[in-house]
N, C-alpha and C. Protein backbone atom coordinates (compact mmCIF):
# COMPACT_ATOMS: atom_id res chain seq x y z
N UNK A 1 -15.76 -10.65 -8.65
CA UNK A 1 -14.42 -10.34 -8.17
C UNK A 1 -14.44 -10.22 -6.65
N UNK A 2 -13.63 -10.45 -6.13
CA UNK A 2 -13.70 -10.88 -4.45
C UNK A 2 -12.95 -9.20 -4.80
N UNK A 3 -13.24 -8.72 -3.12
CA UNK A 3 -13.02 -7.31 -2.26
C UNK A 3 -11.82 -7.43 -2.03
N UNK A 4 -11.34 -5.92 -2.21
CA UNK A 4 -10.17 -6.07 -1.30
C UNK A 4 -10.35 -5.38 0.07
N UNK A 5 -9.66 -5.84 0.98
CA UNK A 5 -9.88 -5.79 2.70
C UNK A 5 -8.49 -5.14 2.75
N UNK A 6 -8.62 -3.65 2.82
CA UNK A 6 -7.76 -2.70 3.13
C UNK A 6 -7.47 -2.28 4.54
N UNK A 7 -5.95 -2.35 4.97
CA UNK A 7 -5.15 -2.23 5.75
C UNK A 7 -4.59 -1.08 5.99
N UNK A 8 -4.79 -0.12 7.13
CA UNK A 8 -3.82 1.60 7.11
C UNK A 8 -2.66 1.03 7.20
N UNK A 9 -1.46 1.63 7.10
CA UNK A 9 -0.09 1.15 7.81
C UNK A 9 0.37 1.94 8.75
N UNK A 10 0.98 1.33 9.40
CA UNK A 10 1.17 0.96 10.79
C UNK A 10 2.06 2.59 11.05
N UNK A 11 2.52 3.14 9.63
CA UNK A 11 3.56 3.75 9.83
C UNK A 11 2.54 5.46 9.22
N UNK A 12 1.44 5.12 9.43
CA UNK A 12 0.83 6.13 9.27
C UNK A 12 0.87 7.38 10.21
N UNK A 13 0.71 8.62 9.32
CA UNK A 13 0.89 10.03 10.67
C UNK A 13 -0.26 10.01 11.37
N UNK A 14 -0.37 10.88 12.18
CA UNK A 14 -1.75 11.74 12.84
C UNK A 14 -2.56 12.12 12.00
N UNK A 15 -1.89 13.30 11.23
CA UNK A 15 -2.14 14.02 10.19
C UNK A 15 -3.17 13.25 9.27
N UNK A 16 -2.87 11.74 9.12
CA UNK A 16 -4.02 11.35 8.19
C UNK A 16 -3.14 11.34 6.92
N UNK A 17 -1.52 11.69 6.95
CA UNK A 17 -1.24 11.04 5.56
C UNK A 17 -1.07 9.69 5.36
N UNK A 18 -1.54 8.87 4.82
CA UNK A 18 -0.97 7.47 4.75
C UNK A 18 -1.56 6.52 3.47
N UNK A 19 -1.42 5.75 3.48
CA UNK A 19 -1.89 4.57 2.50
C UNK A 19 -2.62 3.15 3.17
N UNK A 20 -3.23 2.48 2.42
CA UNK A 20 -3.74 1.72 2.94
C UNK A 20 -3.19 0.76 1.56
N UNK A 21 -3.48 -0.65 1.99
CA UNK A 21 -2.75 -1.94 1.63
C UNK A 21 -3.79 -2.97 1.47
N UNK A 22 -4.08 -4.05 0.49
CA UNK A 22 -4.86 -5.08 0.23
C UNK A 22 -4.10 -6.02 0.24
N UNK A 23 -4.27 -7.24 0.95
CA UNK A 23 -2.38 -8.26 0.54
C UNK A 23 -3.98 -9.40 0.33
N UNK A 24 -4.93 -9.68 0.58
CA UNK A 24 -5.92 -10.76 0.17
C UNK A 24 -5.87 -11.06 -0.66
N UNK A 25 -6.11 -10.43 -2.11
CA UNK A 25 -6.09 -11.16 -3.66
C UNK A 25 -4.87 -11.84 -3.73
N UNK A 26 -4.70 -13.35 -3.98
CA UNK A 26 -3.43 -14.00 -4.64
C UNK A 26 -2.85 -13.33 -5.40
N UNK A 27 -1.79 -12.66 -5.66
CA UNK A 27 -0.26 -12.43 -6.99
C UNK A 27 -0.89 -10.80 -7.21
N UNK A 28 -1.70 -9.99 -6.34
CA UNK A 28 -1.86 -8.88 -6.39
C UNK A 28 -1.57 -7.77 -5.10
N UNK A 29 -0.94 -7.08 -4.80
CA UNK A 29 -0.80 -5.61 -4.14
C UNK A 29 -1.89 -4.41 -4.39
N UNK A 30 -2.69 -4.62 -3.50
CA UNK A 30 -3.41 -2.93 -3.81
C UNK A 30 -3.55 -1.98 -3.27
N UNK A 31 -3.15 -0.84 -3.56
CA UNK A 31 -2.75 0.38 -2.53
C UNK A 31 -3.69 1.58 -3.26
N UNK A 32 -4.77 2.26 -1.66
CA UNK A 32 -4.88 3.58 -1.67
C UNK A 32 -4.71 4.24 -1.08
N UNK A 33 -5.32 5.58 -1.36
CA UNK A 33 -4.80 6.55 -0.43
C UNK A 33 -5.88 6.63 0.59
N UNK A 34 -5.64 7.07 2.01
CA UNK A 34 -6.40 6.77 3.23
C UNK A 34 -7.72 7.62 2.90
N UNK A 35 -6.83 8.46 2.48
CA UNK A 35 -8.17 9.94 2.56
C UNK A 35 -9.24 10.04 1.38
N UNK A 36 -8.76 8.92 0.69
CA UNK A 36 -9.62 9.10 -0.57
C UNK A 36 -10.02 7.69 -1.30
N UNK A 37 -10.70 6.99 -0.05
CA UNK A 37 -10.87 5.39 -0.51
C UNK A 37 -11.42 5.18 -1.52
N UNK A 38 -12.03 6.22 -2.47
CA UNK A 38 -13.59 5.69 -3.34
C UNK A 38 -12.54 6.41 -4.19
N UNK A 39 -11.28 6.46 -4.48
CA UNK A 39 -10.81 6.88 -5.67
C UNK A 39 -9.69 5.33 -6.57
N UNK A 40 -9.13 5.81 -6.79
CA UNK A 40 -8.32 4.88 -7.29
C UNK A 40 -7.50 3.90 -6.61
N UNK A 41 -7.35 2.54 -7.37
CA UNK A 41 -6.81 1.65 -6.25
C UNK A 41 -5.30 1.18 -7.43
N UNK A 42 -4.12 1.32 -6.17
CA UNK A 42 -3.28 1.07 -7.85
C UNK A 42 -2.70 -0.78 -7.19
N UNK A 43 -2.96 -1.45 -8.43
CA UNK A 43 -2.14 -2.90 -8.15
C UNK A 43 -1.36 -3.35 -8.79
N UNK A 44 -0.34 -3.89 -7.61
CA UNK A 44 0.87 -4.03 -7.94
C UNK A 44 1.39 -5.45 -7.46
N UNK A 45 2.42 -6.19 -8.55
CA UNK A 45 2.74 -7.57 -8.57
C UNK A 45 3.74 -7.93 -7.26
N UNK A 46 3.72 -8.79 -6.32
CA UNK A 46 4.50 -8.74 -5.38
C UNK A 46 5.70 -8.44 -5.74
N UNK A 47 6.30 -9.00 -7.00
CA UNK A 47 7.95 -8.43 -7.09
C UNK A 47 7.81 -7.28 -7.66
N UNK A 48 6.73 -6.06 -7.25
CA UNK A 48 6.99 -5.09 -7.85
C UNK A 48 6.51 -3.95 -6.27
N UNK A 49 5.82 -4.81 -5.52
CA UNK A 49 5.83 -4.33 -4.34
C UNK A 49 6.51 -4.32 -3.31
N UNK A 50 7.39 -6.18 -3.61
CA UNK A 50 9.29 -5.57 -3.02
C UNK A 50 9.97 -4.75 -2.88
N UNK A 51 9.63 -4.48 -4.77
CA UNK A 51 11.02 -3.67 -5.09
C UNK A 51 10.98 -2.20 -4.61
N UNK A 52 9.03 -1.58 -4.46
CA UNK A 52 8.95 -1.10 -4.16
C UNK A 52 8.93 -0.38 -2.47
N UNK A 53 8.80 -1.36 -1.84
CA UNK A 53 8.88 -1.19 0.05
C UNK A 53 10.58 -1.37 0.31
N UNK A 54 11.67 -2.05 -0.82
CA UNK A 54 12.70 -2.00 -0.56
C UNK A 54 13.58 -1.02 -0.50
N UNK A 55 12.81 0.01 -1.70
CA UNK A 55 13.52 1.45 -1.38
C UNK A 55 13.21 2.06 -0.10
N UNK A 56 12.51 1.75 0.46
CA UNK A 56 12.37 2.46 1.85
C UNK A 56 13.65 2.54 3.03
N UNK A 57 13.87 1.51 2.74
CA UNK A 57 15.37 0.94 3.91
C UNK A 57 16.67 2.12 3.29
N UNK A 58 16.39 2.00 1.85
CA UNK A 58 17.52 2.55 1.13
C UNK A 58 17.20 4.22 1.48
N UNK A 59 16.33 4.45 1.71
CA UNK A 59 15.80 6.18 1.94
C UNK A 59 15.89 6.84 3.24
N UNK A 60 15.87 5.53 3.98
CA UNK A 60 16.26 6.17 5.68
C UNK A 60 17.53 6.40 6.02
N UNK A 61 18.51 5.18 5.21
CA UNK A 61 20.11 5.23 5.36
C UNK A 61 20.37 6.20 4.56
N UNK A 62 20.21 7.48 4.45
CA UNK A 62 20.83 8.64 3.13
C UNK A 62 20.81 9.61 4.33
């Protein structure tokens, strides 16, 4: 199985809360948490990682 090559985002705190991002595997999303790389990695289908980064836009306008 090829690696995934994890990404912090950009929109990460100081603090160290954040996520990190795999976009390398073809038709897969994989996201952990920064602080806890050797734990779980959750993957997710691009139209499910849309749907999911799309609520974001919807969460700032409230």
């Amino acid at each position: 199985m090829t690696e995934f090559h994890f990404v912090k985002s950009s929109y990460s705190s100081t603090s160290g809360e954040c996520i990190e991002v795999a976009l390398n595997i073809p038709g897969t999303i994989a996201v952990q948490d920064s602080k806890s790389t050797g734990g779980a990695v959750l993957h997710l289908t691009p139209a499910a990682w849309a749907a999911f980064t799309a609520g974001f836009g919807r969460a700032a306008r409230r």
